[in-house]
Protein backbone atom coordinates (compact mmCIF):
# COMPACT_ATOMS: atom_id res chain seq x y z
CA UNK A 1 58.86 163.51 -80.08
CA UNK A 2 56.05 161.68 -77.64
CA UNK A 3 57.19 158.05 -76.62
CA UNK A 4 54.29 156.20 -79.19
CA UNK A 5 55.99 158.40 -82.04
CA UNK A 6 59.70 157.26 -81.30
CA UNK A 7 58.62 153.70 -80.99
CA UNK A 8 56.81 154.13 -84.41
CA UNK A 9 59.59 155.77 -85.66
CA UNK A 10 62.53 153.37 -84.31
CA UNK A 11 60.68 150.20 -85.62
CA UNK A 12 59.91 151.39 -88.85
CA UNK A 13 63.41 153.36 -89.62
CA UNK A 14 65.84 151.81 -92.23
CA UNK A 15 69.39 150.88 -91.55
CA UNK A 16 70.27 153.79 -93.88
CA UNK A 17 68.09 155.95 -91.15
CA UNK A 18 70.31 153.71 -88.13
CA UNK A 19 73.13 154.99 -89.83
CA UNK A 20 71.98 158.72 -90.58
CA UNK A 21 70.97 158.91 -86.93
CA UNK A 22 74.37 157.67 -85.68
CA UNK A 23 76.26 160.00 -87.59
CA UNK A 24 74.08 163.02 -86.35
CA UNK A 25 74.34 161.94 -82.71
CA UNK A 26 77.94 161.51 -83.21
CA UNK A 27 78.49 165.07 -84.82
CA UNK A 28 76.55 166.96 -81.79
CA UNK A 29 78.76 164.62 -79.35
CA UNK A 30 81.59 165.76 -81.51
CA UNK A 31 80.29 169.66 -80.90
CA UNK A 32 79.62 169.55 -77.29
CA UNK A 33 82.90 167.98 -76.49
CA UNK A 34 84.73 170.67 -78.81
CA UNK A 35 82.88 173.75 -76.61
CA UNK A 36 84.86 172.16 -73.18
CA UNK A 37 88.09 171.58 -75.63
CA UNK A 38 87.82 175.17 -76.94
CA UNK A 39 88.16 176.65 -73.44
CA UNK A 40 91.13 174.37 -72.29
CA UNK A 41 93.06 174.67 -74.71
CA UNK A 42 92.44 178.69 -76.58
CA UNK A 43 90.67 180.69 -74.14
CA UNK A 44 92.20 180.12 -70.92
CA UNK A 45 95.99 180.10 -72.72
CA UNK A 46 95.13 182.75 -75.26
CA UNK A 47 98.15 185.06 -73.43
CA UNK A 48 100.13 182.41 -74.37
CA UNK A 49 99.09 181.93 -78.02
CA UNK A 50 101.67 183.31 -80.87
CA UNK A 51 100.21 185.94 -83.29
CA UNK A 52 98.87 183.60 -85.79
CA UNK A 53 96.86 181.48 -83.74
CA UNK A 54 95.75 184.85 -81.63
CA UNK A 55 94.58 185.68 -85.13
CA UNK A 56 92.44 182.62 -85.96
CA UNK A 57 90.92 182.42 -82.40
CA UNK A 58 89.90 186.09 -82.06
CA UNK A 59 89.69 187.30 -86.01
CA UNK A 60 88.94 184.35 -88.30
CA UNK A 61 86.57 182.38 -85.81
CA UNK A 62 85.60 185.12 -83.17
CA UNK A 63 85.60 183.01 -80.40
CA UNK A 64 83.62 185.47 -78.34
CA UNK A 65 80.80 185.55 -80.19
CA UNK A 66 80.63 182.36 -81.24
CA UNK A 67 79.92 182.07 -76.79
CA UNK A 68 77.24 184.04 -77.31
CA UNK A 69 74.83 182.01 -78.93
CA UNK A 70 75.56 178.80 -76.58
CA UNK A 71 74.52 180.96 -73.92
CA UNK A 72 71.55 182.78 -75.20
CA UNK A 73 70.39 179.31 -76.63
CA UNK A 74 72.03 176.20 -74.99
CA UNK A 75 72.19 173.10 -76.98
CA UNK A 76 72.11 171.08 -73.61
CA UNK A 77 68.94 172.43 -72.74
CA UNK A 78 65.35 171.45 -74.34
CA UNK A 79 62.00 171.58 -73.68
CA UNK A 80 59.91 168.92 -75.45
CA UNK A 81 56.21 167.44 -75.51
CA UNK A 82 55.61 164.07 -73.70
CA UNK A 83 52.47 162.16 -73.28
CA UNK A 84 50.29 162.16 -70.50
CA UNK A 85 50.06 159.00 -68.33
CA UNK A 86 46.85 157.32 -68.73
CA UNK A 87 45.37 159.53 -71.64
CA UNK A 88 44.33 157.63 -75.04
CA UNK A 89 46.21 158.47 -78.46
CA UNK A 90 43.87 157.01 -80.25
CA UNK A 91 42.36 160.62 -81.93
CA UNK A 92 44.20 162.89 -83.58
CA UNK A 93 42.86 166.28 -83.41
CA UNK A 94 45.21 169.14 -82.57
CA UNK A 95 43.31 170.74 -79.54
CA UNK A 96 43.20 167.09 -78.09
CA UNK A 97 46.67 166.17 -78.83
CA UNK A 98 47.83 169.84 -77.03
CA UNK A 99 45.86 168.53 -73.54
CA UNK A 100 46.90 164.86 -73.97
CA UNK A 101 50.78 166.47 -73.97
CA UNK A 102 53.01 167.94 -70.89
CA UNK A 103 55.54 169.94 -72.21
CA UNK A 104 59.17 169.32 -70.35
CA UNK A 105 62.18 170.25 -69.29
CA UNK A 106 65.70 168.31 -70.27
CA UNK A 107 69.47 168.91 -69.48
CA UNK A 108 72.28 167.26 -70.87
CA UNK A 109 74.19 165.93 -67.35
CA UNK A 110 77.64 164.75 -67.43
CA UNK A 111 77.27 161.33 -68.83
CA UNK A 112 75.80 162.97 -72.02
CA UNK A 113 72.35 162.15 -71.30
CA UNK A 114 69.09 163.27 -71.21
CA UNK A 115 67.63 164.13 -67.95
CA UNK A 116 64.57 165.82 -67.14
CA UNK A 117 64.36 168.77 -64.40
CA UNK A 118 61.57 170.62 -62.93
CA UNK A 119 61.10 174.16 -63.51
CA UNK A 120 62.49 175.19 -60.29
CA UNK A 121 66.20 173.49 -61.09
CA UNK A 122 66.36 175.45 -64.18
CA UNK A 123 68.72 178.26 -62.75
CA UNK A 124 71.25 175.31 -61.63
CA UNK A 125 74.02 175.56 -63.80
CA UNK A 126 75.23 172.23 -65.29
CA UNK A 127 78.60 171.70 -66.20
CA UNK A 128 78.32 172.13 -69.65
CA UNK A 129 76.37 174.99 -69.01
CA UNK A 130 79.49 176.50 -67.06
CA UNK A 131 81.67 175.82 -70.06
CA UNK A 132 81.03 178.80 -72.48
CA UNK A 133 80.65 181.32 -69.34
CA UNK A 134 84.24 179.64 -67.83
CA UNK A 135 85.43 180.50 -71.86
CA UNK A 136 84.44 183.94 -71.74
CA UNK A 137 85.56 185.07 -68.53
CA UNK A 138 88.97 183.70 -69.29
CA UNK A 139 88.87 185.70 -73.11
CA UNK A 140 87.15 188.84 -71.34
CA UNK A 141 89.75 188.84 -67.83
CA UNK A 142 92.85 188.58 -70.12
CA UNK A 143 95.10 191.22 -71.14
CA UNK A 144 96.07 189.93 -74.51
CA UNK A 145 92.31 189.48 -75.55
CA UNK A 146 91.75 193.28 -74.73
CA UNK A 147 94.73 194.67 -76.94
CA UNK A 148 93.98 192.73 -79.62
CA UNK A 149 90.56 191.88 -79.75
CA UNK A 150 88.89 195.06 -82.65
CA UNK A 151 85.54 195.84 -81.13
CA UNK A 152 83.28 197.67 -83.48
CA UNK A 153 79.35 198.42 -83.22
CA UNK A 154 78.49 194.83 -84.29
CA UNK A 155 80.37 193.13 -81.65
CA UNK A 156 79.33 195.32 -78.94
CA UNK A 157 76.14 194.50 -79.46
CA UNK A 158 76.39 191.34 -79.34
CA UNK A 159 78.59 190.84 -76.66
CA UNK A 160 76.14 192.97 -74.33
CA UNK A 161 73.33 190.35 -75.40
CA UNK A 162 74.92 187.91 -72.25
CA UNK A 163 74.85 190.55 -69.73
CA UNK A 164 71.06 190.06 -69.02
CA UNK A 165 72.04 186.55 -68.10
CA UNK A 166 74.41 187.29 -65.21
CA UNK A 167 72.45 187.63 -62.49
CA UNK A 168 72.44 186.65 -58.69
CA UNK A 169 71.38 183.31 -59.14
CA UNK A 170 73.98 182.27 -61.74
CA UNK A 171 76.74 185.05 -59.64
CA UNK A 172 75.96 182.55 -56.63
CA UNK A 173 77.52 179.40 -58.58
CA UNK A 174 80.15 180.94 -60.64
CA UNK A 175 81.00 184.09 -58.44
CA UNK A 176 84.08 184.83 -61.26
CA UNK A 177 81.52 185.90 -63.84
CA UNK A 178 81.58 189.00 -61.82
CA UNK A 179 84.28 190.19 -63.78
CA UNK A 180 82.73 189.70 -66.73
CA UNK A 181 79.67 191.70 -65.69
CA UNK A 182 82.17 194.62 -64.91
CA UNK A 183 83.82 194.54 -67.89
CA UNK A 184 80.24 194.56 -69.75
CA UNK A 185 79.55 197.39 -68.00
CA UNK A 186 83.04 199.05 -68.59
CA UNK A 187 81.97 198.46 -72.54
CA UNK A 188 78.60 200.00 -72.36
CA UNK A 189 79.60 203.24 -72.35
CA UNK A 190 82.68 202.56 -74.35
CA UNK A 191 82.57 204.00 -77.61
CA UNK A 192 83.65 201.77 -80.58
CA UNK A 193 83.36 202.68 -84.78
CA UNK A 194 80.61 202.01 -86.24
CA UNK A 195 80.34 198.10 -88.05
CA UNK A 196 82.71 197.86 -91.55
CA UNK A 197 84.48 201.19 -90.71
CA UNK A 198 87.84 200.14 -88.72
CA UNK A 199 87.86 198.25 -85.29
CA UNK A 200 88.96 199.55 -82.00
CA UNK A 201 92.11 198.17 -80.71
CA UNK A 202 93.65 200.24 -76.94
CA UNK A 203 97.12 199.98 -77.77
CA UNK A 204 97.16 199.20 -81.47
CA UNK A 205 98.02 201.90 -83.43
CA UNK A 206 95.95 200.16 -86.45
CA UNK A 207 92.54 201.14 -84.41
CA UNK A 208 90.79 202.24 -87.64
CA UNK A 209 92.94 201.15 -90.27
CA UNK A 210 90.59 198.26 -91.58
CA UNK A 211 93.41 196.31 -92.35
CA UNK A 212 94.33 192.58 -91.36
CA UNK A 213 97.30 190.56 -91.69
CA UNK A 214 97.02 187.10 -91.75
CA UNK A 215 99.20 184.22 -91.89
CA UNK A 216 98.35 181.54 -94.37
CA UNK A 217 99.28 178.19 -94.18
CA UNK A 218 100.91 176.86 -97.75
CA UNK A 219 100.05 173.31 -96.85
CA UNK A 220 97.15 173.77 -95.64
CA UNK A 221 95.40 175.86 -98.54
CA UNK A 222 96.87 173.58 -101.11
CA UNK A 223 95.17 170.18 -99.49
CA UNK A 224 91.43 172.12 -98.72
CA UNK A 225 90.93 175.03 -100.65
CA UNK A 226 92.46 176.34 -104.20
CA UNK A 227 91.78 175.19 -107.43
CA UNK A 228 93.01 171.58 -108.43
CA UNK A 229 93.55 171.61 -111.95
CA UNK A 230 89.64 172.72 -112.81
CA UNK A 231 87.92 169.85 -110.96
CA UNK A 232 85.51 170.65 -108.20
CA UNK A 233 86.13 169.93 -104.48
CA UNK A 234 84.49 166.85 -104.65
CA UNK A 235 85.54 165.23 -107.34
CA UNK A 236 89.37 166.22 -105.68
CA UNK A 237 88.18 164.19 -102.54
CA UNK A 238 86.40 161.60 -104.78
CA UNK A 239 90.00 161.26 -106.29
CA UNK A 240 92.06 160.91 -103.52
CA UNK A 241 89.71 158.36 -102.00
CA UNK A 242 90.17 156.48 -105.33
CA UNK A 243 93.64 156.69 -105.22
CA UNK A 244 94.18 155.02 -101.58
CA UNK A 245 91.88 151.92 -102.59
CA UNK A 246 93.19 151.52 -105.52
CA UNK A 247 97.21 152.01 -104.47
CA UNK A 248 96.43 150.61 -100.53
CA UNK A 249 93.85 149.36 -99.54
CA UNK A 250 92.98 147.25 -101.93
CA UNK A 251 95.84 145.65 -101.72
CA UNK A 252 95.76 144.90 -97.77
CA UNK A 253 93.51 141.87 -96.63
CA UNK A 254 92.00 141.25 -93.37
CA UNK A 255 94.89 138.48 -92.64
CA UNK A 256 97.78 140.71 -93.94
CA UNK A 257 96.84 143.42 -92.00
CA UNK A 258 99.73 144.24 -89.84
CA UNK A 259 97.73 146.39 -87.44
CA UNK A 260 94.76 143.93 -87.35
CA UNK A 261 96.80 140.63 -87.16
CA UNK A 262 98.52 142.12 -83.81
CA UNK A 263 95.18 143.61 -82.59
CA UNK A 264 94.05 139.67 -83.34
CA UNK A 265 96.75 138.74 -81.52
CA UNK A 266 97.88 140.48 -78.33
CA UNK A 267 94.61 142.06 -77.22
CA UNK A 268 91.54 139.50 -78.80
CA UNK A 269 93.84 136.90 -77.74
CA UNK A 270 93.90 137.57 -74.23
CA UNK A 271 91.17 138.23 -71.95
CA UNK A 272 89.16 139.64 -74.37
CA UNK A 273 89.32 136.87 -76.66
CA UNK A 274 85.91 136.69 -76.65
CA UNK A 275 84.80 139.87 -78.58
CA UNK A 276 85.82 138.05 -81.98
CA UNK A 277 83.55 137.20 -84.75
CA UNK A 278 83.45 135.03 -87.71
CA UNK A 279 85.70 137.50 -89.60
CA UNK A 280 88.42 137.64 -86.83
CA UNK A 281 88.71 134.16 -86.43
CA UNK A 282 90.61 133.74 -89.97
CA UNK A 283 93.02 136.66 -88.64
CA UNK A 284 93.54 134.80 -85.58
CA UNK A 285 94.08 131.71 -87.77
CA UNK A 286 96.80 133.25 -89.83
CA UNK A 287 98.34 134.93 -86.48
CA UNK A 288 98.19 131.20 -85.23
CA UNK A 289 100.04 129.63 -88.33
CA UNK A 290 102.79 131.93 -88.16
CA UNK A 291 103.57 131.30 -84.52
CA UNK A 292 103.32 127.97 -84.89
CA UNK A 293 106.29 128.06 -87.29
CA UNK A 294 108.17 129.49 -84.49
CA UNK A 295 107.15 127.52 -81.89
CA UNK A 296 106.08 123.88 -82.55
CA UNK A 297 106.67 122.94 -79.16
CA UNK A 298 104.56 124.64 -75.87
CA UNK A 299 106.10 124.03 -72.19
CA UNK A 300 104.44 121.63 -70.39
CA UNK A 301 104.26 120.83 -66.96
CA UNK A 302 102.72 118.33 -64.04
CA UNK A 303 99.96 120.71 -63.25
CA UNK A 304 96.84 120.24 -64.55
CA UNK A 305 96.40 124.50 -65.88
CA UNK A 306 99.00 122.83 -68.49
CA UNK A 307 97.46 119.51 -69.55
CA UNK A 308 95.94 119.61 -73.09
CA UNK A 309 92.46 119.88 -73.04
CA UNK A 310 90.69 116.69 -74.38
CA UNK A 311 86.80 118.56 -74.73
CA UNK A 312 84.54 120.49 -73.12
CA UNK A 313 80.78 119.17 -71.69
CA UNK A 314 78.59 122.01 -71.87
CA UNK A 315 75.06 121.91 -69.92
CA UNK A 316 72.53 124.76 -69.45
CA UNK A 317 69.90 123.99 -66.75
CA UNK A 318 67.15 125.98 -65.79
CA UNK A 319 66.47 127.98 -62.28
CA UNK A 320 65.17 124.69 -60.57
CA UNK A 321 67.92 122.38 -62.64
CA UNK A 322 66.25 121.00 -64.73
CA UNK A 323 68.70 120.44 -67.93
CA UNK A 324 68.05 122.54 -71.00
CA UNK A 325 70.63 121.92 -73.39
CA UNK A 326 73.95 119.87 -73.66
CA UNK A 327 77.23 120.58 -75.88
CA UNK A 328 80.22 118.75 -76.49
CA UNK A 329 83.07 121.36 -77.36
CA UNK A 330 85.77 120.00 -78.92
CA UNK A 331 89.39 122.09 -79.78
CA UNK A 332 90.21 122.20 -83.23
CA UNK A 333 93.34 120.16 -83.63
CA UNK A 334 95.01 121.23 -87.00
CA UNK A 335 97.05 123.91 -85.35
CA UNK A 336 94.82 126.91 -87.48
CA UNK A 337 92.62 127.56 -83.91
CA UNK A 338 95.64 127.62 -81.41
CA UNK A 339 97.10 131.08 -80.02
CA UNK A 340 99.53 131.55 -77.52
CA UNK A 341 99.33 135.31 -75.78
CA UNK A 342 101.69 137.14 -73.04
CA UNK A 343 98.91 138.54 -70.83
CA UNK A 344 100.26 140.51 -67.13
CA UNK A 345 99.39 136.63 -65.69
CA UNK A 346 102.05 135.00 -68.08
CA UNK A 347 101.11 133.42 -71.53
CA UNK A 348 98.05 131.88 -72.38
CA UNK A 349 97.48 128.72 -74.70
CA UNK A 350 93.90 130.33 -76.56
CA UNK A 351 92.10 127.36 -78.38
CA UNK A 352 89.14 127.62 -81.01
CA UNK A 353 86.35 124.83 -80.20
CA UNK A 354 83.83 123.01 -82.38
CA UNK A 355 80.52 123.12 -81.15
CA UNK A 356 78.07 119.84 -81.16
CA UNK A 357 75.06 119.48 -79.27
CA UNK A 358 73.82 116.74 -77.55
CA UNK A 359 70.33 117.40 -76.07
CA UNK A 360 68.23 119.77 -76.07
CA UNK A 361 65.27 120.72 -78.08
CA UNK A 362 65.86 123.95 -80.75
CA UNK A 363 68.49 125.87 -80.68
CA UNK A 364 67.46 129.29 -78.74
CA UNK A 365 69.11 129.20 -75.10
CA UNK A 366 67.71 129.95 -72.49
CA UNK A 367 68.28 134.07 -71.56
CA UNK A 368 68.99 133.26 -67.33
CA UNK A 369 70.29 129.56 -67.91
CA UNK A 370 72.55 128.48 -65.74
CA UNK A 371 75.79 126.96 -67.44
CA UNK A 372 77.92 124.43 -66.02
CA UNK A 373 81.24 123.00 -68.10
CA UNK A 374 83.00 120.29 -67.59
CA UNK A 375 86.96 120.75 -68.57
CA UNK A 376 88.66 117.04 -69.54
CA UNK A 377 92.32 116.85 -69.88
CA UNK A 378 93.63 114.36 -71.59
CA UNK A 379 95.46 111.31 -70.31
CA UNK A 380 99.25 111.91 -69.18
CA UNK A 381 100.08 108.49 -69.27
CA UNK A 382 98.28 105.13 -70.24
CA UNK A 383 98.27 104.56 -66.38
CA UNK A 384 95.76 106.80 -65.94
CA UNK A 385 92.09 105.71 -65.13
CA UNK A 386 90.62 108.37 -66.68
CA UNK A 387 90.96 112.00 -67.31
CA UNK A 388 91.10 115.10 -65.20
CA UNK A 389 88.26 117.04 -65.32
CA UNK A 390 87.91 120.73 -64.02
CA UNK A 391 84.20 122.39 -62.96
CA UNK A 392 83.60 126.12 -64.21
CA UNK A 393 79.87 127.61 -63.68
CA UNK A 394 77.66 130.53 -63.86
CA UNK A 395 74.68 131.30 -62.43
CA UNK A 396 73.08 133.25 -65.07
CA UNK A 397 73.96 134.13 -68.83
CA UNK A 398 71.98 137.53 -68.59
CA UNK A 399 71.00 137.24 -72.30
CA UNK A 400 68.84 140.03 -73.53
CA UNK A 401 64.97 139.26 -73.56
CA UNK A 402 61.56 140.79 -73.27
CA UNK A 403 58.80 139.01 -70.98
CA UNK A 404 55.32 138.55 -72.66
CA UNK A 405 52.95 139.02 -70.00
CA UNK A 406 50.77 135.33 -70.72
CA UNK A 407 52.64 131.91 -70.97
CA UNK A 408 51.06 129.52 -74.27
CA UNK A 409 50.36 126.33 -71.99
CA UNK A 410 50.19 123.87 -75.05
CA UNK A 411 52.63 125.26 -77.98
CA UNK A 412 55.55 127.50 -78.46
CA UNK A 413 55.28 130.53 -80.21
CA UNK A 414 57.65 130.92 -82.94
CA UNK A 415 58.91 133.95 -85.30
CA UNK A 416 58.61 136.48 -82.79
CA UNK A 417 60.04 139.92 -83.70
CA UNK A 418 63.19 140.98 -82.05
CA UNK A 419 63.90 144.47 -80.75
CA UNK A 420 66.45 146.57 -82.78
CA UNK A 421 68.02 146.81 -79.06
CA UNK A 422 69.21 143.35 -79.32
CA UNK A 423 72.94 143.25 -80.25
CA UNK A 424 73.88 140.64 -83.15
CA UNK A 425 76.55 138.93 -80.70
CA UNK A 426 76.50 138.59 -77.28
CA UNK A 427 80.09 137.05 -75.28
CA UNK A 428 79.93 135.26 -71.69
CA UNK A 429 83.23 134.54 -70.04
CA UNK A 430 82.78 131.89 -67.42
CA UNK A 431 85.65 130.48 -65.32
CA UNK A 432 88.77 132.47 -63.28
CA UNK A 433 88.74 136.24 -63.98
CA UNK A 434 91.69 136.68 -62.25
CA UNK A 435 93.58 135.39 -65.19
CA UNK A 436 95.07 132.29 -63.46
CA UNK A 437 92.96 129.38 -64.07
CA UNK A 438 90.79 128.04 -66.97
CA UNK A 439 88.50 130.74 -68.97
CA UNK A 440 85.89 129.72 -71.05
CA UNK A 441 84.07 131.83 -73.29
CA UNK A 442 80.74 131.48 -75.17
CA UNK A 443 79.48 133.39 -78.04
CA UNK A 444 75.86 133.83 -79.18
CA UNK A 445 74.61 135.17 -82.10
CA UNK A 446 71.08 136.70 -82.24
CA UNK A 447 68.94 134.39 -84.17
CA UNK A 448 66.94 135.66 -87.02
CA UNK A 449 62.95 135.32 -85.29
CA UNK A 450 62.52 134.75 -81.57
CA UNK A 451 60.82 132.08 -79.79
CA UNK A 452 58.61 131.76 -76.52
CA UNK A 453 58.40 128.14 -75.39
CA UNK A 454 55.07 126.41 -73.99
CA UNK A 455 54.77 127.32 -70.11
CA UNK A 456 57.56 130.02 -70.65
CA UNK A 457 56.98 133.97 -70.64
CA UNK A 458 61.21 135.02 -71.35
CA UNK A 459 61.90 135.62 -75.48
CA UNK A 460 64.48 133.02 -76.44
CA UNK A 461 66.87 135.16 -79.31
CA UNK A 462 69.98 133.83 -79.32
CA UNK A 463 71.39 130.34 -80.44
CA UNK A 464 75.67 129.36 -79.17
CA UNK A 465 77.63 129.80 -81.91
CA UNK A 466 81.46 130.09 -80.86
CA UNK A 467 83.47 128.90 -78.49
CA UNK A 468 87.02 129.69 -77.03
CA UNK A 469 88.72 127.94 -74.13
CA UNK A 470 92.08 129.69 -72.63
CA UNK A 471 94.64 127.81 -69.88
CA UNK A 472 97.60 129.53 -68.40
CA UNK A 473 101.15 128.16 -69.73
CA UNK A 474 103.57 127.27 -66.86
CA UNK A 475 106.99 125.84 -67.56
């Protein structure tokens, strides 16, 4: 699909599309990674397989010819029609559109993405290319495959379909696929029965018997295949999904989750604390109240990493610092936002803040403001002047943006469109990321319309809308 198409198409699709699209590139993911799996784990131990398994690899699924077709038409290799630099799309006629198009060349490389090559790297093998030959040679080398593999007219043929495709280039690069070229050759002028009348097998004395034994598993066939007391398969599935709402899940909330209240806790609560959302924070609110029961009292000390944290003063400035926007970020005090977390630096006090801002016009931020935050501990005694304070920056929150190419001198311009590309929450950690000082991190959500402001180019989406602060604990 040409570049103006996809845009077209990735604007205008509907989440149900999003969602259609995910799961396909999720199944062919699934696939390719199954090909690499296959040859670990079957092929190259097939003399080790027991006779039932031997059965389903070489019988049931034919794992040699289901090589063939990867290799006669590779699935991580594509040739597609792109647009022409400079040429107009404006008309639509089809001898145009075929001399306003270049026609490419794509592999899949090793980070499962799509690269183009020229015409003269098409020989170079990839690895995922090398899989199903790698597969094959280990099936076609081993002993076990050729007792026990039947060969008949059909598979002959198409096993001999690959041997055009081993050739000097490809012998260069994987010189092992020699041995599948000779035995290739060695079947050639084997002679085999004829397809549907008995199968060839060296040293089986069943060579044109036509008849199979195979193991069946009870368990198996009575969870994915028989009848089920005259209902169809999917109204068995459609069952058995109603069954587990209705007799678990239903039953299980977010906050009396086991698994999700220690997820909450011992990973979210850490280092990571910032990947939460508005969801999580009632789990970590529930995880909070419990531990609070059995610990009322955290271990103080002189230093300040200890000292309760009075608020936070928030300020985002821009590149010449000029001030933006100003927060004061409060911890919530009735025990609900509090977490305390064994991380590999020692436990962490986590607490939820309450955001208020001070200055600033609208609420978009900034995407490269600079952020500066003021940490106040409290008083230790009434002797104190005044209260700590500890300095955390950053020099940029990276937000995700699109530049306009003209500045509006006089006005802003408001409801902009945001891309699709734009995440709905974005977390910045600012402070010691060696996990033994002060971390704070900030949380912006994506703001329904985007905003340029006067004398600005950089789209403004996103607006602060949580806030975590974490200290180490030292007794």
């Amino acid at each position: 699909m040409p570049a103006s198409q996809l845009s077209t198409y990735l604007q205008s699709r509907s989440r149900i599309d999003e969602i259609e699209d995910s799961m396909f590139d999720a199944q062919y993911q699934t696939a390719i990674a199954s090909v690499a799996l296959s040859r670990y784990l079957c092929c190259e131990n097939v003399n080790e397989l027991g006779p039932s398994l031997l059965s389903r690899v070489l019988e049931v699924h034919d794992f040699p010819l289901l090589l063939v077709p990867l290799i006669e038409e590779p699935p991580w290799t594509r040739r597609r029609s792109v647009e022409k630099r400079g040429v107009s799309t404006s008309t639509s006629s089809t001898s145009t559109n075929n001399n306003k198009n270049d026609m490419v060349w794509e592999k899949l490389d090793e980070q499962n993405e799509w690269k183009q090559v020229v015409s003269s790297e098409l020989l170079r093998v990839t690895q995922l290319e090398g899989q199903p030959w790698l597969a094959l040679y280990s099936l076609t080398t081993s002993k076990t495959f050729r007792e026990s593999y039947g060969l008949d007219e059909y598979r002959k043929s198409q096993l001999m379909k690959v041997r055009k495709y081993i050739h000097e280039s490809i012998l260069d690069q994987l010189p092992v696929l020699g041995e599948v070229a000779r035995y290739l050759d060695e079947l050639s002028i084997l002679g085999v029965p004829p397809a549907g009348q008995g199968v060839h097998r060296p040293s089986s004395n069943a060579s044109s018997s036509g008849l199979l034994l195979q193991r069946v598993d009870v368990l198996r066939e009575s969870i994915v295949g028989g009848k089920r007391s005259n209902m169809t398969n999917d109204q068995y599935w459609q069952k058995v999904a109603d069954t587990q709402w209705d007799e678990i899940f239903s039953r299980v909330t977010d906050a009396k989750d086991e698994a999700l209240r220690r997820i909450a806790s011992e990973v979210y609560g850490g280092e990571g604390g910032g990947m939460v959302d508005d969801v999580d924070d009632a789990i970590i609110c529930h995880v909070a109240a419990e531990k609070d029961k059995k610990k009322e009292e955290v271990p103080q000390s002189n230093e300040s990493s200890s000292k309760s944290i009075e608020k936070v003063v928030l300020t985002m400035s821009g590149g010449n610092d000029n001030s933006l926007a100003s927060y004061d970020l409060v911890p919530v005090r009735n025990g609900a936002g509090i977490t305390v977390t064994d991380t590999p630096h020692g436990p962490f006090q986590r607490l939820k803040l309450t955001l208020s801002q001070t200055s600033g016009d609208g609420e978009a931020v900034m995407p490269s403001a600079k952020v500066a935050a003021d940490v106040h501990f409290e008083k230790v005694s009434s002797e104190d002047k005044g209260s700590e304070v500890s300095t955390l920056s950053l020099d940029s929150l990276a937000l995700p943006t699109v530049e306009h190419t003209t500045s509006q001198n006089s006005y802003d311009e408001v409801g902009i469109e945001l891309p699709e590309t734009f995440s709905s929450k974005i977390w910045s950690q600012i402070g010691d990321k060696d996990g033994k000082g002060i971390v704070l991190q900030l949380g912006f959500k994506r703001l329904d319309r985007g905003v340029v402001p006067a004398g600005e180019t950089l789209l403004r989406g996103y607006c602060l809308s949580q806030a975590f602060v974490s200290q180490p604990l030292k007794g």
